[in-house]
PDB file of N, CA and C in Angstrom:
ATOM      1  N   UNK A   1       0.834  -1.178   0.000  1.00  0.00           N
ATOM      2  CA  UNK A   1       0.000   0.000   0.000  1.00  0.00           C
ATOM      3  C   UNK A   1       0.880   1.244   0.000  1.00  0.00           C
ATOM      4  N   UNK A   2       0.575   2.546  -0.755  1.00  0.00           N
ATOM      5  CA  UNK A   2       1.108   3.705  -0.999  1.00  0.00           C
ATOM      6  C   UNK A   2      -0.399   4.758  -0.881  1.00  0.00           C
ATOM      7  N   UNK A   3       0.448   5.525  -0.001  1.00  0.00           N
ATOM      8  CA  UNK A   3      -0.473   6.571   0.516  1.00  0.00           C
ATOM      9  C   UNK A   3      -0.062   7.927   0.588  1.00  0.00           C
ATOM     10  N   UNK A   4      -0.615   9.022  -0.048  1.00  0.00           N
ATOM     11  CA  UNK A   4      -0.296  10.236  -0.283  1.00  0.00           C
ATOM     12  C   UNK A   4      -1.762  10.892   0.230  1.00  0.00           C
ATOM     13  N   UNK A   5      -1.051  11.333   1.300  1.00  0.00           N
ATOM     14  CA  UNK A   5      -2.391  12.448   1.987  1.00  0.00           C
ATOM     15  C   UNK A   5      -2.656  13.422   1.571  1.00  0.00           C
ATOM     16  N   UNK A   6      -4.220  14.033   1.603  1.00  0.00           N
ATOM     17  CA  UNK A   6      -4.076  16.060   0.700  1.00  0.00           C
ATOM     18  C   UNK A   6      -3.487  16.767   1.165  1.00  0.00           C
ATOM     19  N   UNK A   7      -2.616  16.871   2.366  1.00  0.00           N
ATOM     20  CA  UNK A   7      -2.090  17.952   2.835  1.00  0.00           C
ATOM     21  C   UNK A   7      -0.850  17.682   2.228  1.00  0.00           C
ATOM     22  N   UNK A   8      -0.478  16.398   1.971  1.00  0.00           N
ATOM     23  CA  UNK A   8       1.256  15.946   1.198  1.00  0.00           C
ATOM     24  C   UNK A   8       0.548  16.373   0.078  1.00  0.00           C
ATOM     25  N   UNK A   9      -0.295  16.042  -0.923  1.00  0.00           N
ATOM     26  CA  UNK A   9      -0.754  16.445  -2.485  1.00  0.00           C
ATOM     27  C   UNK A   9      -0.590  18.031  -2.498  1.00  0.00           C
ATOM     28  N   UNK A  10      -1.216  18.778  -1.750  1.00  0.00           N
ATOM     29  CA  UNK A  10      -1.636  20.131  -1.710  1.00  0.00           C
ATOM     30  C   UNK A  10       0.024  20.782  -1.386  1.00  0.00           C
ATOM     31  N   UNK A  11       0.836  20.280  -0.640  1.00  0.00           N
ATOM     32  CA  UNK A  11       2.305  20.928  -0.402  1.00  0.00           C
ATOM     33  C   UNK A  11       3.395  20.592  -2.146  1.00  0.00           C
ATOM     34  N   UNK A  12       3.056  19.530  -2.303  1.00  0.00           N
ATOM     35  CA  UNK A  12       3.643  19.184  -3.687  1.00  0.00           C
ATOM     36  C   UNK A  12       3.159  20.133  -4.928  1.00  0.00           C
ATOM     37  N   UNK A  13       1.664  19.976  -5.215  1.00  0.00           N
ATOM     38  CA  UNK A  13       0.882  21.104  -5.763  1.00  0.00           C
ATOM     39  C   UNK A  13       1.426  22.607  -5.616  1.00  0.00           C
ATOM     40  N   UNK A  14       1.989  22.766  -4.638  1.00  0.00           N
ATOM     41  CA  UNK A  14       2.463  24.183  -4.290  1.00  0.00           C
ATOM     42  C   UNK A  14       4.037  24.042  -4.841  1.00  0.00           C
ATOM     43  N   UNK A  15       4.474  23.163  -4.720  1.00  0.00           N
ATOM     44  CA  UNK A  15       6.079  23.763  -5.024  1.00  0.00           C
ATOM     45  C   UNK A  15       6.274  23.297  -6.625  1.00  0.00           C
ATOM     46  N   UNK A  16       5.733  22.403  -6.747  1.00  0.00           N
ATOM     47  CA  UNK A  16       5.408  22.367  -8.518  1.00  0.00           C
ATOM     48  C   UNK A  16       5.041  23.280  -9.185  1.00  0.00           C
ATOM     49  N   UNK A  17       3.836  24.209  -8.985  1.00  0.00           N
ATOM     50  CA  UNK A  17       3.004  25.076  -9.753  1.00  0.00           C
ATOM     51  C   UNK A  17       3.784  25.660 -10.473  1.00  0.00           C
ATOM     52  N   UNK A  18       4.705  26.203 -10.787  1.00  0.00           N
ATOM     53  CA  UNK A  18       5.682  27.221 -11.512  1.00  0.00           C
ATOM     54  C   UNK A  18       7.357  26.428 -11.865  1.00  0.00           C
ATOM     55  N   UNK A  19       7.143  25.402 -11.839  1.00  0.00           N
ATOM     56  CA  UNK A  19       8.274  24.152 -12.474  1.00  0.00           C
ATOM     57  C   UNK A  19       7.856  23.249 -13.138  1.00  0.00           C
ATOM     58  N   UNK A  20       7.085  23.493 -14.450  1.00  0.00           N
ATOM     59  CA  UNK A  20       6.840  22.219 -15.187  1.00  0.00           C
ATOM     60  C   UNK A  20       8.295  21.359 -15.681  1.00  0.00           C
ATOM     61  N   UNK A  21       8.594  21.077 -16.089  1.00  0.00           N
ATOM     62  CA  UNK A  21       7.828  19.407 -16.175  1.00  0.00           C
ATOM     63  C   UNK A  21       7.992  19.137 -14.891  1.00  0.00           C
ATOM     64  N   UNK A  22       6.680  18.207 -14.248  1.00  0.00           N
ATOM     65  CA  UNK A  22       7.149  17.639 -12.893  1.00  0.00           C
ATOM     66  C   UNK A  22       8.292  16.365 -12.926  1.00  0.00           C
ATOM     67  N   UNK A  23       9.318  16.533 -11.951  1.00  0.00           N
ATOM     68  CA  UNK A  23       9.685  15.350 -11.964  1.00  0.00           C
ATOM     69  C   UNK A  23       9.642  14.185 -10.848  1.00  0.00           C
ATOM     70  N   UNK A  24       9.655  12.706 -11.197  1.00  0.00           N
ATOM     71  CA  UNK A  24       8.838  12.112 -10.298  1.00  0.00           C
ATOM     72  C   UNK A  24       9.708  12.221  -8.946  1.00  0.00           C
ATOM     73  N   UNK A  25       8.722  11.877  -8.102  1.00  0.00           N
ATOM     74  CA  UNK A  25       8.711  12.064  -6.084  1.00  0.00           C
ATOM     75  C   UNK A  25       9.641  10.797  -6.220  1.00  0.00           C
ATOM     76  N   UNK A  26      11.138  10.419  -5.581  1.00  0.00           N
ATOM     77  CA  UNK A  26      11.538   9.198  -5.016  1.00  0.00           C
ATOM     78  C   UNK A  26      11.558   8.869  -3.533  1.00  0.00           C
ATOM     79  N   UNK A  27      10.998   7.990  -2.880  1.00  0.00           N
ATOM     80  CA  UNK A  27      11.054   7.678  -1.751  1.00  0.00           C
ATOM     81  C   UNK A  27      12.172   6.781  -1.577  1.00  0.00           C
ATOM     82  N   UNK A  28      12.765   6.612  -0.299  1.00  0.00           N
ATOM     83  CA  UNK A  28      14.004   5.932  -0.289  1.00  0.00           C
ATOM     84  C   UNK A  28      13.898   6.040   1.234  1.00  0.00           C
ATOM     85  N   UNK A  29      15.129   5.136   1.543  1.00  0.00           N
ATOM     86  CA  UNK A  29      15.416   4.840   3.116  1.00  0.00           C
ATOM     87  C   UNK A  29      17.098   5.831   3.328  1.00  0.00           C
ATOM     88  N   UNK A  30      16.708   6.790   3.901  1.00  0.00           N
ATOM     89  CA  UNK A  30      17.697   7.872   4.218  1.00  0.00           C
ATOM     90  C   UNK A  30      18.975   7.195   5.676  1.00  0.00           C
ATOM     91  N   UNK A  31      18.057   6.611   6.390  1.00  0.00           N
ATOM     92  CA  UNK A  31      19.241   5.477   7.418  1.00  0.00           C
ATOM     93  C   UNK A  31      18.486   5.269   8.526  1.00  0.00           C
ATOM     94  N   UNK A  32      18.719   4.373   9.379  1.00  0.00           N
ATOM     95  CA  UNK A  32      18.217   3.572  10.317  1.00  0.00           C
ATOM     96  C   UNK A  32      18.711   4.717  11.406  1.00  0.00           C
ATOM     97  N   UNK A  33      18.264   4.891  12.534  1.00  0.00           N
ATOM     98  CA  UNK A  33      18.567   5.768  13.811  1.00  0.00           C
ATOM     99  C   UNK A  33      17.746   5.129  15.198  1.00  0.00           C
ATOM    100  N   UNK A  34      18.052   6.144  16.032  1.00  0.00           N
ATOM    101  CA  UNK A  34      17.635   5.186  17.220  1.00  0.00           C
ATOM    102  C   UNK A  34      16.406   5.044  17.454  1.00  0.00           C
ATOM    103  N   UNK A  35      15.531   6.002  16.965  1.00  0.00           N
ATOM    104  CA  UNK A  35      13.989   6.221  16.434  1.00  0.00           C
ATOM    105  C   UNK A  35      13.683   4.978  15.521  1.00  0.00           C
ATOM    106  N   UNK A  36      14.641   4.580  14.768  1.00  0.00           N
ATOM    107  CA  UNK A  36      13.818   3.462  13.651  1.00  0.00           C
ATOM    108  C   UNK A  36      13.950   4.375  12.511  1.00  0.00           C
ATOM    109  N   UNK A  37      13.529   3.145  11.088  1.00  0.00           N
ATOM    110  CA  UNK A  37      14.268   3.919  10.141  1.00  0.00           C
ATOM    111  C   UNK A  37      13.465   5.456   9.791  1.00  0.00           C
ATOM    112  N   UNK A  38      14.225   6.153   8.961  1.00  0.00           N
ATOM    113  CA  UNK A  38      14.402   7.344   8.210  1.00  0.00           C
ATOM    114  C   UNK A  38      14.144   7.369   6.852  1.00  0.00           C
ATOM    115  N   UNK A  39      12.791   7.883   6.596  1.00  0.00           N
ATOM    116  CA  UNK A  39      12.445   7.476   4.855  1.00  0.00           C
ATOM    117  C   UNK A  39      12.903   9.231   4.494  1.00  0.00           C
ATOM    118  N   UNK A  40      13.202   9.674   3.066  1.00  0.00           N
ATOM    119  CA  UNK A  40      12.878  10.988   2.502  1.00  0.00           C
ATOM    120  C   UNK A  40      12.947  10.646   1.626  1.00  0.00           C
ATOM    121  N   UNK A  41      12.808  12.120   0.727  1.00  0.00           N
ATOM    122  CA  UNK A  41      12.299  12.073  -0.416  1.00  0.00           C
ATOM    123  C   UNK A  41      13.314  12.705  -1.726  1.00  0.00           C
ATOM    124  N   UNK A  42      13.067  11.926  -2.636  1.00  0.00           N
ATOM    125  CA  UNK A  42      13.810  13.188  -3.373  1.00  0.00           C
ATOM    126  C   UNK A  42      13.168  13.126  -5.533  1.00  0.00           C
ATOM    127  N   UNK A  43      14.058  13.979  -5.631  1.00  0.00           N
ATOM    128  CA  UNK A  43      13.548  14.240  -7.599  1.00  0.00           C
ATOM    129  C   UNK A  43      14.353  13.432  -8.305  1.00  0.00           C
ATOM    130  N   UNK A  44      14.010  12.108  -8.962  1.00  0.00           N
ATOM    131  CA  UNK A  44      14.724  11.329  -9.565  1.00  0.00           C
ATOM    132  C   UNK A  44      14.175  10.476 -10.524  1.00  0.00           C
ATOM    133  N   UNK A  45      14.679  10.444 -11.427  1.00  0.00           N
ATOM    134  CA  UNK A  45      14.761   9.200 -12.615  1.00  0.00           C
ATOM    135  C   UNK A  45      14.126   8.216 -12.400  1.00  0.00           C
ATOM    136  N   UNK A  46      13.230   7.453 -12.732  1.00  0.00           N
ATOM    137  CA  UNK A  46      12.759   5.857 -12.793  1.00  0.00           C
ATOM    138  C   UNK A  46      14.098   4.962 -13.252  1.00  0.00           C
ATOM    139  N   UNK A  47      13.931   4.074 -12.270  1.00  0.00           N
ATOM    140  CA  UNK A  47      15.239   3.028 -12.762  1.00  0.00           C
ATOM    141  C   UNK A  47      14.441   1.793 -13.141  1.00  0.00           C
ATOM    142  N   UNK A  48      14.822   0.595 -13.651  1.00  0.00           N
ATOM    143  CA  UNK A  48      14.710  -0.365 -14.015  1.00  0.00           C
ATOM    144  C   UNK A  48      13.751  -1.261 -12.710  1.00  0.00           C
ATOM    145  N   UNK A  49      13.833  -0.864 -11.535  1.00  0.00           N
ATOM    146  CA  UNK A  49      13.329  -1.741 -10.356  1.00  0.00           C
ATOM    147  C   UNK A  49      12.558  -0.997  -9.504  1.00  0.00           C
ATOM    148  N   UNK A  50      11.875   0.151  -9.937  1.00  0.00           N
ATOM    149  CA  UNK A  50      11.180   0.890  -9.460  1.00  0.00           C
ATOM    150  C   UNK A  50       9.703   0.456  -9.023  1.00  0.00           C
ATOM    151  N   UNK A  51       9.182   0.724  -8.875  1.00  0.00           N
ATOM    152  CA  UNK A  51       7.654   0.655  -8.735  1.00  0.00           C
ATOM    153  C   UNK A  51       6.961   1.923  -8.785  1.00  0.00           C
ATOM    154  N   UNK A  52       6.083   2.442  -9.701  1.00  0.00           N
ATOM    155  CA  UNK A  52       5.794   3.687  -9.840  1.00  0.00           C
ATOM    156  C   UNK A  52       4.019   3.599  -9.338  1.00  0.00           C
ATOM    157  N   UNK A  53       4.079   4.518  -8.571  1.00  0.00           N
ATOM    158  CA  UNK A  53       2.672   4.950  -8.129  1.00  0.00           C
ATOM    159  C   UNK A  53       2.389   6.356  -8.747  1.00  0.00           C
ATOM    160  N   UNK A  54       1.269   6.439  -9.959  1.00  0.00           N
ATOM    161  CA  UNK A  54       0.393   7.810 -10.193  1.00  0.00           C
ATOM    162  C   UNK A  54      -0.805   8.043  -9.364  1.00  0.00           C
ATOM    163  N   UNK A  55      -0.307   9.489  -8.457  1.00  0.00           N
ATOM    164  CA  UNK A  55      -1.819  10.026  -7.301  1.00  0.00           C
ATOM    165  C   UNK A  55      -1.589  11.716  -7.348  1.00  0.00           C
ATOM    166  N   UNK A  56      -2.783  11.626  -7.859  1.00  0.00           N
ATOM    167  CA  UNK A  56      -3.702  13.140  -8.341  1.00  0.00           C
ATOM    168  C   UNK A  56      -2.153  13.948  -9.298  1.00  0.00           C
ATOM    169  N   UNK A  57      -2.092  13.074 -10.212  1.00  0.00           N
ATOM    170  CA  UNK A  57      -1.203  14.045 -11.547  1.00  0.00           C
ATOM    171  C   UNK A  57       0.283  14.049 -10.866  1.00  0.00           C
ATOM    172  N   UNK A  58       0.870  13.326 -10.042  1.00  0.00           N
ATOM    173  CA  UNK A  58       2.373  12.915  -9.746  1.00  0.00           C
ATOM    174  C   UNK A  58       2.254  11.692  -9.616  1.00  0.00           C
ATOM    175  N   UNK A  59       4.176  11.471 -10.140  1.00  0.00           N
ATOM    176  CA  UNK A  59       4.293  10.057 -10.326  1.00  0.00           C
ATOM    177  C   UNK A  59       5.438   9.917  -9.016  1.00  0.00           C
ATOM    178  N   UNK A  60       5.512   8.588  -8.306  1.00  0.00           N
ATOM    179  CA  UNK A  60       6.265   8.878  -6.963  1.00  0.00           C
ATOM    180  C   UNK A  60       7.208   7.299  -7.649  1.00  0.00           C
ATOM    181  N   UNK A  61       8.031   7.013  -6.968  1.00  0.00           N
ATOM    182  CA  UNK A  61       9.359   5.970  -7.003  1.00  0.00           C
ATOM    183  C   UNK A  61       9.367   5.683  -5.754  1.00  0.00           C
ATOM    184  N   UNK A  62       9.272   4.185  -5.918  1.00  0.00           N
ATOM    185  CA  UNK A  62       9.726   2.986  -4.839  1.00  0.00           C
ATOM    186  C   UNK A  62      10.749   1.676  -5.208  1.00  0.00           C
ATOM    187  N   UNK A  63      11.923   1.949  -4.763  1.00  0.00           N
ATOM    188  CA  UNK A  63      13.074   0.700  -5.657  1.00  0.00           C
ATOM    189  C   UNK A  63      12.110  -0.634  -5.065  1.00  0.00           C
ATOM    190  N   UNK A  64      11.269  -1.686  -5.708  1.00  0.00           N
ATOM    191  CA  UNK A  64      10.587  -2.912  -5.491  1.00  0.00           C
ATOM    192  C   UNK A  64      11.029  -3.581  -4.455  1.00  0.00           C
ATOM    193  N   UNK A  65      11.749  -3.927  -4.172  1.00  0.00           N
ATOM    194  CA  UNK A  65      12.634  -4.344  -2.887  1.00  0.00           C
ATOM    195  C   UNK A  65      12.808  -4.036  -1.889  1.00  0.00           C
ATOM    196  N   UNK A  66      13.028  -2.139  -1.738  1.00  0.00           N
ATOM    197  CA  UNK A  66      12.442  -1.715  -0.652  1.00  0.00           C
ATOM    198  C   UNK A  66      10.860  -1.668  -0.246  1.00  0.00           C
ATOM    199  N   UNK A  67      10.337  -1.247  -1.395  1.00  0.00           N
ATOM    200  CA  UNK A  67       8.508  -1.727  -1.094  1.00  0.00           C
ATOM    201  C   UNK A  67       8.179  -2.393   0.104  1.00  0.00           C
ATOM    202  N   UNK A  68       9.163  -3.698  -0.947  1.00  0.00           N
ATOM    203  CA  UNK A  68       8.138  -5.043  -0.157  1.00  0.00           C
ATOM    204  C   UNK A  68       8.608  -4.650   1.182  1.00  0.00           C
ATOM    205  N   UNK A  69       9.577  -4.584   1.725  1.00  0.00           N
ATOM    206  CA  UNK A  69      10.176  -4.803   3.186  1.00  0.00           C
ATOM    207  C   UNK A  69       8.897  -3.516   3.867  1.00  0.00           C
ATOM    208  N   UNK A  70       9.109  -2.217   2.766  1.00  0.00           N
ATOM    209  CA  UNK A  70       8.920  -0.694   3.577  1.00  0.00           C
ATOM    210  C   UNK A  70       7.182  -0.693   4.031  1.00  0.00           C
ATOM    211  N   UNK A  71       6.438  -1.229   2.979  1.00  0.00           N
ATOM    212  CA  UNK A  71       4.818  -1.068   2.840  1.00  0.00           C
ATOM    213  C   UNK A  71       4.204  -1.618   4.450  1.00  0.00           C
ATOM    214  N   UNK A  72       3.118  -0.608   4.699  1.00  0.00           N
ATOM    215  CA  UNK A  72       2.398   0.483   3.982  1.00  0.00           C
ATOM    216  C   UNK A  72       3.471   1.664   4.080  1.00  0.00           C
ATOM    217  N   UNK A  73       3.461   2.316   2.763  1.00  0.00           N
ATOM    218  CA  UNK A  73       3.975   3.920   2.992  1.00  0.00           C
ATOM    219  C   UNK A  73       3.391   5.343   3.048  1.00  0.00           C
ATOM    220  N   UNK A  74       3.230   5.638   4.036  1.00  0.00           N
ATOM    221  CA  UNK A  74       2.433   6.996   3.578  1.00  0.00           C
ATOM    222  C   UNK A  74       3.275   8.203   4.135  1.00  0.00           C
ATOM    223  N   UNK A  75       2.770   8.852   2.949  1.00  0.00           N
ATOM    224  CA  UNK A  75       3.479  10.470   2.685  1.00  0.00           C
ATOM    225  C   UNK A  75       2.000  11.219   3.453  1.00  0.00           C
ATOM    226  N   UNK A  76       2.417  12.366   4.597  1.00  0.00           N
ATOM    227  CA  UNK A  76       1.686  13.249   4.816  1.00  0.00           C
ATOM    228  C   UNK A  76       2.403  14.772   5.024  1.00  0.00           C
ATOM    229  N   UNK A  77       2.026  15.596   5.367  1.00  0.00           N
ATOM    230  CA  UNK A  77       2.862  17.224   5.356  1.00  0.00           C
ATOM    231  C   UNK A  77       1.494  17.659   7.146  1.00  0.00           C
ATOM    232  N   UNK A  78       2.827  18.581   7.959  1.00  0.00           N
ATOM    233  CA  UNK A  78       2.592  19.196   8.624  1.00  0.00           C
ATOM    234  C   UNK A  78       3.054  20.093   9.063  1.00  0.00           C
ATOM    235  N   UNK A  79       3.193  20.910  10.210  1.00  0.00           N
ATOM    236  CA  UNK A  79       3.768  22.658  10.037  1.00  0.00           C
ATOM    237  C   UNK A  79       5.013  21.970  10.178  1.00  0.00           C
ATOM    238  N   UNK A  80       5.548  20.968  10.943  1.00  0.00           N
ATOM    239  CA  UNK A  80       6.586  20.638  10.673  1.00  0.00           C
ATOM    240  C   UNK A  80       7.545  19.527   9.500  1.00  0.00           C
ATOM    241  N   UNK A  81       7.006  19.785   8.469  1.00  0.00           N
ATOM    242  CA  UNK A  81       7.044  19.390   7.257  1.00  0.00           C
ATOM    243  C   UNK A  81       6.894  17.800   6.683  1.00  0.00           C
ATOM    244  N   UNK A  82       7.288  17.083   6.006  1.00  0.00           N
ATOM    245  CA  UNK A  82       6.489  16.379   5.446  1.00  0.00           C
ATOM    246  C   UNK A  82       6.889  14.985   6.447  1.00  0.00           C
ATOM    247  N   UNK A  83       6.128  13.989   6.520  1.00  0.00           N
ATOM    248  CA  UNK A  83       6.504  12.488   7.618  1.00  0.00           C
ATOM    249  C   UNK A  83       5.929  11.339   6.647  1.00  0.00           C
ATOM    250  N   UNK A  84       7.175  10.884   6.662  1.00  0.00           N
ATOM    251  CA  UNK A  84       7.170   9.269   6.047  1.00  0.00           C
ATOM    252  C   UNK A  84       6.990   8.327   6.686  1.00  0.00           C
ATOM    253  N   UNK A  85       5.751   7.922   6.849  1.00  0.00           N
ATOM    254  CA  UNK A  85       6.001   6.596   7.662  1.00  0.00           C
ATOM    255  C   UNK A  85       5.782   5.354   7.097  1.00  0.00           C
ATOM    256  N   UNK A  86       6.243   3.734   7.526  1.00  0.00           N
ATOM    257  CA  UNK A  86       6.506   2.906   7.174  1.00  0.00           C
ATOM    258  C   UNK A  86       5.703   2.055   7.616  1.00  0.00           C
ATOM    259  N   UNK A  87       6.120   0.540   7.239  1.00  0.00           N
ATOM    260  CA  UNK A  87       6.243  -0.518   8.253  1.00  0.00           C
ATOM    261  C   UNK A  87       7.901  -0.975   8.894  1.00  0.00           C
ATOM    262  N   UNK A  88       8.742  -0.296   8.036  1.00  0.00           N
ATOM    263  CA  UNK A  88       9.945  -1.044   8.356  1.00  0.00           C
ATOM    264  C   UNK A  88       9.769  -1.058   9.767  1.00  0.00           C
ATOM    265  N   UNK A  89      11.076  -2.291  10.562  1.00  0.00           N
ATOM    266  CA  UNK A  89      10.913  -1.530  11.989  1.00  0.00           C
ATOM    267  C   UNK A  89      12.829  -1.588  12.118  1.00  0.00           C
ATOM    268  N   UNK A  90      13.382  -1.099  12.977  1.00  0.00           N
ATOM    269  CA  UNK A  90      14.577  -0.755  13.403  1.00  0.00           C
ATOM    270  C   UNK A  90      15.032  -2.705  13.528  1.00  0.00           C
ATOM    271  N   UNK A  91      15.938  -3.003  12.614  1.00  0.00           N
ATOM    272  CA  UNK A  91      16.826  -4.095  12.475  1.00  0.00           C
ATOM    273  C   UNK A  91      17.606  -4.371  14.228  1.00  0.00           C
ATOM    274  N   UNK A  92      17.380  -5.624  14.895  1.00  0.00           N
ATOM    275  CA  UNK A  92      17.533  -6.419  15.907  1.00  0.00           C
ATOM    276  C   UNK A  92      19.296  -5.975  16.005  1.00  0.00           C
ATOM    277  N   UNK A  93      19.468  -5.461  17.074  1.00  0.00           N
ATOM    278  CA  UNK A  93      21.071  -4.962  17.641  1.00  0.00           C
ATOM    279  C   UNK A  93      20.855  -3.191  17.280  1.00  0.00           C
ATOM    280  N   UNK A  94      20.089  -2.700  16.631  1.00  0.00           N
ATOM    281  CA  UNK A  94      20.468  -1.143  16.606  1.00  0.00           C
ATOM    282  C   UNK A  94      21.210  -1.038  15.249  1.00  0.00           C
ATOM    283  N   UNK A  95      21.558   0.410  15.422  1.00  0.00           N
ATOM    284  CA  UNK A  95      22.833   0.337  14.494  1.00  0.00           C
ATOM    285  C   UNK A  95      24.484  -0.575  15.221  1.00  0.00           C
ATOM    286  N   UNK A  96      24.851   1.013  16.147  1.00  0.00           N
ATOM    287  CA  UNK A  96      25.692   0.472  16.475  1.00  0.00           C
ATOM    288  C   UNK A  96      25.942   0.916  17.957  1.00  0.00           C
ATOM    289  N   UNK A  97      26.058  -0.336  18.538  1.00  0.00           N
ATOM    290  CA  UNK A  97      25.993   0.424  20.379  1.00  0.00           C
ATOM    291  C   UNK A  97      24.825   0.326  20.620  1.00  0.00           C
ATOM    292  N   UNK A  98      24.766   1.360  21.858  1.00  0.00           N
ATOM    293  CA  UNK A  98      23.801   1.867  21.873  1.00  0.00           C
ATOM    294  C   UNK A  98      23.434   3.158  21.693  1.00  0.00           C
ATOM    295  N   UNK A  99      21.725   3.884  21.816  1.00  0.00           N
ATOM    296  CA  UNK A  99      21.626   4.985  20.648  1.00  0.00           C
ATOM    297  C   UNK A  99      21.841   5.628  22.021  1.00  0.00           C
ATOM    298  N   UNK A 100      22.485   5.799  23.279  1.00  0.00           N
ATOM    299  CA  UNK A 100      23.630   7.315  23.751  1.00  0.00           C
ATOM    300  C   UNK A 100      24.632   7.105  22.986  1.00  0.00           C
ATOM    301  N   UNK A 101      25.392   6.804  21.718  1.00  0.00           N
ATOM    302  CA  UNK A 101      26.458   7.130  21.375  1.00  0.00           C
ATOM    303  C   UNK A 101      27.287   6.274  21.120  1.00  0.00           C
ATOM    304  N   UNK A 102      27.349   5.006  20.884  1.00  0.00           N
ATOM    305  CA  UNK A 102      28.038   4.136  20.820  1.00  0.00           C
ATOM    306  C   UNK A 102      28.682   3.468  19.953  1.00  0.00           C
ATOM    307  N   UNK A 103      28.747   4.436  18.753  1.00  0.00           N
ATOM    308  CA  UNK A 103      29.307   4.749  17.511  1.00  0.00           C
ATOM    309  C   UNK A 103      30.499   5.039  17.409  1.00  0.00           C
ATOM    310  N   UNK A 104      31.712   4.127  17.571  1.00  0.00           N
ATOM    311  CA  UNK A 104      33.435   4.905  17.371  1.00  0.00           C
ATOM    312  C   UNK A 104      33.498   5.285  18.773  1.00  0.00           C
ATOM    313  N   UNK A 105      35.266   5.532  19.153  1.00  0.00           N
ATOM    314  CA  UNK A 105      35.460   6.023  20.146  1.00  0.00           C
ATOM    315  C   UNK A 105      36.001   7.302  19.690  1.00  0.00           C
ATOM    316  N   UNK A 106      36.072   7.903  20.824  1.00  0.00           N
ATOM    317  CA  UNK A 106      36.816   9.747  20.449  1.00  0.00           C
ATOM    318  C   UNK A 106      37.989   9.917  21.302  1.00  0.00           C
TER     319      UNK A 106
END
């Protein structure tokens, strides 16, 4: 499942209006943190393993592989700007350590 809310349609609608051609929305996994993962977004090319979703006149990108793991995805917008949420959940051990810091020594 792929989900684009009107307040995500209506914020996209706005920064498009005066940049034709649109180019398509990519969703992607930005990195795992102590919260669990990190989806964003960005303007990119269809590749070969994509999965393309068309909702209300944009086309959005999902690499198939992440899909399956990421679904449901939904895109929404709020004053504090846009939230991706998933199903992924945060991979068993963390990243690394633990999340006070346990990344490298200094």
């Amino acid at each position: 499942m792929f989900e684009v809310t009107s307040a995500a349609h209506e914020k996209f609608a706005e920064y498009f209006k005066d940049k034709p051609p649109v180019t398509p929305i990519r969703v992607f996994l930005n990195q795992y943190g102590c919260g669990g993962p990190s989806l964003a977004l960005a303007l990119d090319d269809p590749q070969a393993n994509d999965q393309v979703f068309e909702k209300n006149g944009f086309t959005y990108l999902v690499d198939k592989d992440f899909m399956a793991e990421a679904q449901p995805i939904k895109i929404d917008f709020s004053a504090d700007g846009f939230d991706i949420s998933s199903g992924l959940v945060l991979p068993k051990g963390g990243g690394c350590g633990s999340c006070g810091g346990g990344c490298g020594s200094h």
